[in-house]
Protein backbone atom coordinates (compact mmCIF):
# COMPACT_ATOMS: atom_id res chain seq x y z
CA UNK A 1 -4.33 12.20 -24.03
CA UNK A 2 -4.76 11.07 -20.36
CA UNK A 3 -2.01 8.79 -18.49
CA UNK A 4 -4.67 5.72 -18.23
CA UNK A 5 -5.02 5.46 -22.62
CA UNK A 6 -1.37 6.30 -22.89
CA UNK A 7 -0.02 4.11 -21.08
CA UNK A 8 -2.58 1.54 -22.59
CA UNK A 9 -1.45 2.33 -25.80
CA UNK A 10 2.07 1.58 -24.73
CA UNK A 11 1.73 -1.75 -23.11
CA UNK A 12 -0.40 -2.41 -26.39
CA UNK A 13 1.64 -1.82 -29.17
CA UNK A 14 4.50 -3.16 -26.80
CA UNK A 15 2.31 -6.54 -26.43
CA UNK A 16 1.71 -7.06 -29.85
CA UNK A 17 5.23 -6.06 -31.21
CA UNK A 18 6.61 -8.56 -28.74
CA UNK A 19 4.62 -11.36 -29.61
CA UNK A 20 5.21 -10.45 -33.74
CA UNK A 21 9.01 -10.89 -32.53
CA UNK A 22 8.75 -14.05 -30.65
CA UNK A 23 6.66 -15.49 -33.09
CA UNK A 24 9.29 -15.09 -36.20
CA UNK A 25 12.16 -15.60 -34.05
CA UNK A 26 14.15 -18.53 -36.60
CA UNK A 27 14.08 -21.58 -34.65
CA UNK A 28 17.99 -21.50 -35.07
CA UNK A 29 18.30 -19.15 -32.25
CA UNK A 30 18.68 -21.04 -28.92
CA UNK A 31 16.75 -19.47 -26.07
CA UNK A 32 20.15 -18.53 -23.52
CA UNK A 33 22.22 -16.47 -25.42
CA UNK A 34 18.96 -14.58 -27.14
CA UNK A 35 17.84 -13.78 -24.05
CA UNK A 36 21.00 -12.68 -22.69
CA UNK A 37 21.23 -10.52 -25.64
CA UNK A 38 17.97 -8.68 -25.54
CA UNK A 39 18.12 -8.54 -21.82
CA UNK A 40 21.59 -6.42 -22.15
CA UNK A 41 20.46 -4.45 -24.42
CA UNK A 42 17.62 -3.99 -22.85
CA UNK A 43 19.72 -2.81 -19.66
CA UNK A 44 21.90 -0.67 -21.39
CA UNK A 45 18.78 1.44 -23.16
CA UNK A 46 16.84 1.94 -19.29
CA UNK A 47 20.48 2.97 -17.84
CA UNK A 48 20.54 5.66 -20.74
CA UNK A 49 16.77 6.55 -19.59
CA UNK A 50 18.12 6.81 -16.12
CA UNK A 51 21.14 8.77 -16.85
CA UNK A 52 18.72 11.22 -19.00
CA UNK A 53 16.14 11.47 -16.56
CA UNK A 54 15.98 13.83 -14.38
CA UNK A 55 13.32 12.75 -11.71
CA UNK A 56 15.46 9.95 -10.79
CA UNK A 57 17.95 11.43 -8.42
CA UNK A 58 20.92 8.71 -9.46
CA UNK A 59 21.60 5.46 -10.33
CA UNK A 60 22.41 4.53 -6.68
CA UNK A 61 18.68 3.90 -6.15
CA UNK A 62 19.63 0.59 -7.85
CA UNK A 63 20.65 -0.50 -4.28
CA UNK A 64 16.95 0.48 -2.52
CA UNK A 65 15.59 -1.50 -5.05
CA UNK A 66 17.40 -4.72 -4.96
CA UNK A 67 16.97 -5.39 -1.38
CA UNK A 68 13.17 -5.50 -1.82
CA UNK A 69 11.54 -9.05 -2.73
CA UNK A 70 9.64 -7.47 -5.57
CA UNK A 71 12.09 -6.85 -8.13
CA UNK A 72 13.60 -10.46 -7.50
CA UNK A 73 10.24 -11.76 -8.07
CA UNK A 74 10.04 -9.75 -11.45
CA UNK A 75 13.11 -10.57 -12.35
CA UNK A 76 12.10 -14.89 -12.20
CA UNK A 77 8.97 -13.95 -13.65
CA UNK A 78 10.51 -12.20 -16.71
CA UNK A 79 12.97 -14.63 -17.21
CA UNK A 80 9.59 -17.56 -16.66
CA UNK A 81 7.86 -15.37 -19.46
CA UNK A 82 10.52 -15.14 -22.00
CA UNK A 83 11.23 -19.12 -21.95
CA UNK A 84 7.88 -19.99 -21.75
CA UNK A 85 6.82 -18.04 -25.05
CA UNK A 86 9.40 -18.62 -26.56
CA UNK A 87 8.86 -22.40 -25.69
CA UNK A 88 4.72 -21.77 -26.61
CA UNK A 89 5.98 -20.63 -30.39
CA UNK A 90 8.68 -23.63 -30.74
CA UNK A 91 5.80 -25.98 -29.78
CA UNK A 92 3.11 -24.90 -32.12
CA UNK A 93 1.16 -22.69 -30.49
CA UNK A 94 -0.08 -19.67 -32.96
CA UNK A 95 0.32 -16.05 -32.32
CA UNK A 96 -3.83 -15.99 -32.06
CA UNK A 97 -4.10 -18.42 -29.37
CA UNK A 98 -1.02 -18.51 -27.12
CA UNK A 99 -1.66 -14.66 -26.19
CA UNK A 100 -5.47 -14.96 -25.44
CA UNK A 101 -5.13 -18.57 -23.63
CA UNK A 102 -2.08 -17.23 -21.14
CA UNK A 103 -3.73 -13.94 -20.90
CA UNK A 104 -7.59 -15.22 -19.72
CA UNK A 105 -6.35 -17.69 -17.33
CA UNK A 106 -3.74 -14.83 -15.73
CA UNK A 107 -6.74 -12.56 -15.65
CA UNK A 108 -8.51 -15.14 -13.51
CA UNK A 109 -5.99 -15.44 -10.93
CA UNK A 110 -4.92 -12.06 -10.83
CA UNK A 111 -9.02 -11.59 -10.21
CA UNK A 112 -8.89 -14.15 -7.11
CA UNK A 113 -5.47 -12.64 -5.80
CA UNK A 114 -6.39 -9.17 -6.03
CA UNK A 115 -9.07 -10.25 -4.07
CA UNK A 116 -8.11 -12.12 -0.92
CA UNK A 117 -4.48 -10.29 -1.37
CA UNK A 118 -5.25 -6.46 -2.07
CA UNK A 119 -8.64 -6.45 -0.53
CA UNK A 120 -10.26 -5.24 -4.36
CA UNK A 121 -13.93 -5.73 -5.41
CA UNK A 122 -15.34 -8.04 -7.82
CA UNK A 123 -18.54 -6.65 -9.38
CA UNK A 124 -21.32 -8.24 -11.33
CA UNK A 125 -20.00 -6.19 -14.35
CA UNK A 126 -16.45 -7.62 -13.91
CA UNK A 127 -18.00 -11.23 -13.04
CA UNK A 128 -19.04 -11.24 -16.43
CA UNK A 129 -16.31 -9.44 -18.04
CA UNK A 130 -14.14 -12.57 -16.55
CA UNK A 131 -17.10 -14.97 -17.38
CA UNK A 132 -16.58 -13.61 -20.98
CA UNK A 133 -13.09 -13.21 -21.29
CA UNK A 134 -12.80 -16.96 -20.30
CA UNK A 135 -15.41 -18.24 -22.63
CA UNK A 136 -13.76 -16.06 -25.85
CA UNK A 137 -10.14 -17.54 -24.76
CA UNK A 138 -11.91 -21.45 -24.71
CA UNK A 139 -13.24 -20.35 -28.12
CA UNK A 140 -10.44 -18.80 -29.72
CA UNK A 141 -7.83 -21.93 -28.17
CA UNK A 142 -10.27 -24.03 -29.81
C-alpha cells in the first residue's frame, strides 16, 4: 500500500471515528475539562510515540518547534475545532451535515489560499471538483 492511500485511510477512519465520538458525547459533559482530558491523554500517547521512535533524535526538539508560529497556530486552531464541533452537535447540527458543510466551505478557501499563498494551480478538473463539492454540501445541508 503506497504512503498517499495510507495515510488517506488514516485521516479517514480518524475523521469519521472522531465525529461518531463528538456526536454521542452526553450533553452532561462540559466542553473544558473534556477537552483537557482528551488533550492529556492525547499528549501522553505522542510522548510514548516519541520516546519509542527512533527517527526522532529526542524530545528536546520540543524546543525547535515551539519557537515557530506554526505550531501556535495549530495549537488555536485545534482548540477552535474541538469547541466549535462540539458546539455544532450541542446545537443540532447532524453528523451528515455538520462534516460536509465545514468541510466544502474549508475546501474553498484552502483552494483560494493555496493559490495566492503557495503559488498552486487551479485546473478546470479541480474548478469543477470545487464547483461540485460545493453544490453536494448546499444539497446535503439542505
Amino acid at each position: 500500500m503506497s504512503g498517499r492511500l495510507a495515510s488517506l485511510l488514516v485521516v479517514v477512519a480518524a475523521l469519521t471515528c472522531y465525529h461518531l465520538a463528538q456526536r454521542s458525547m452526553p450533553s452532561a459533559i462540559r466542553p473544558a475539562p473534556l477537552f483537557a482530558f482528551v488533550y492529556g491523554a492525547a499528549a501522553i500517547v505522542m510522548v510514548s510515540v516519541v520516546l519509542v521512535d527512533r527517527s526522532a533524535s529526542n524530545i528536546g526538539e520540543i524546543t525547535t518547534t515551539a519557537s515557530h508560529w506554526a505550531p501556535w497556530l495549530l495549537v488555536t486552531s485545534v482548540a477552535g475545532i474541538e469547541l466549535g464541533v462540539y458546539a455544532m452537535y450541542r446545537a443540532g447540527w447532524s453528523i451528515g451535515t455538520a462534516s460536509v458543510s465545514t468541510q466544502a466551505i474549508v475546501a474553498a478557501i484552502l483552494v483560494v489560499v493555496g493559490l495566492v499563498q503557495f503559488g498552486e494551480h487551479l485546473t478546470l478538473v479541480r474548478t469543477t471538483g470545487l464547483a461540485l463539492c460545493l453544490i453536494g454540501a448546499g444539497l446535503v445541508a439542505r
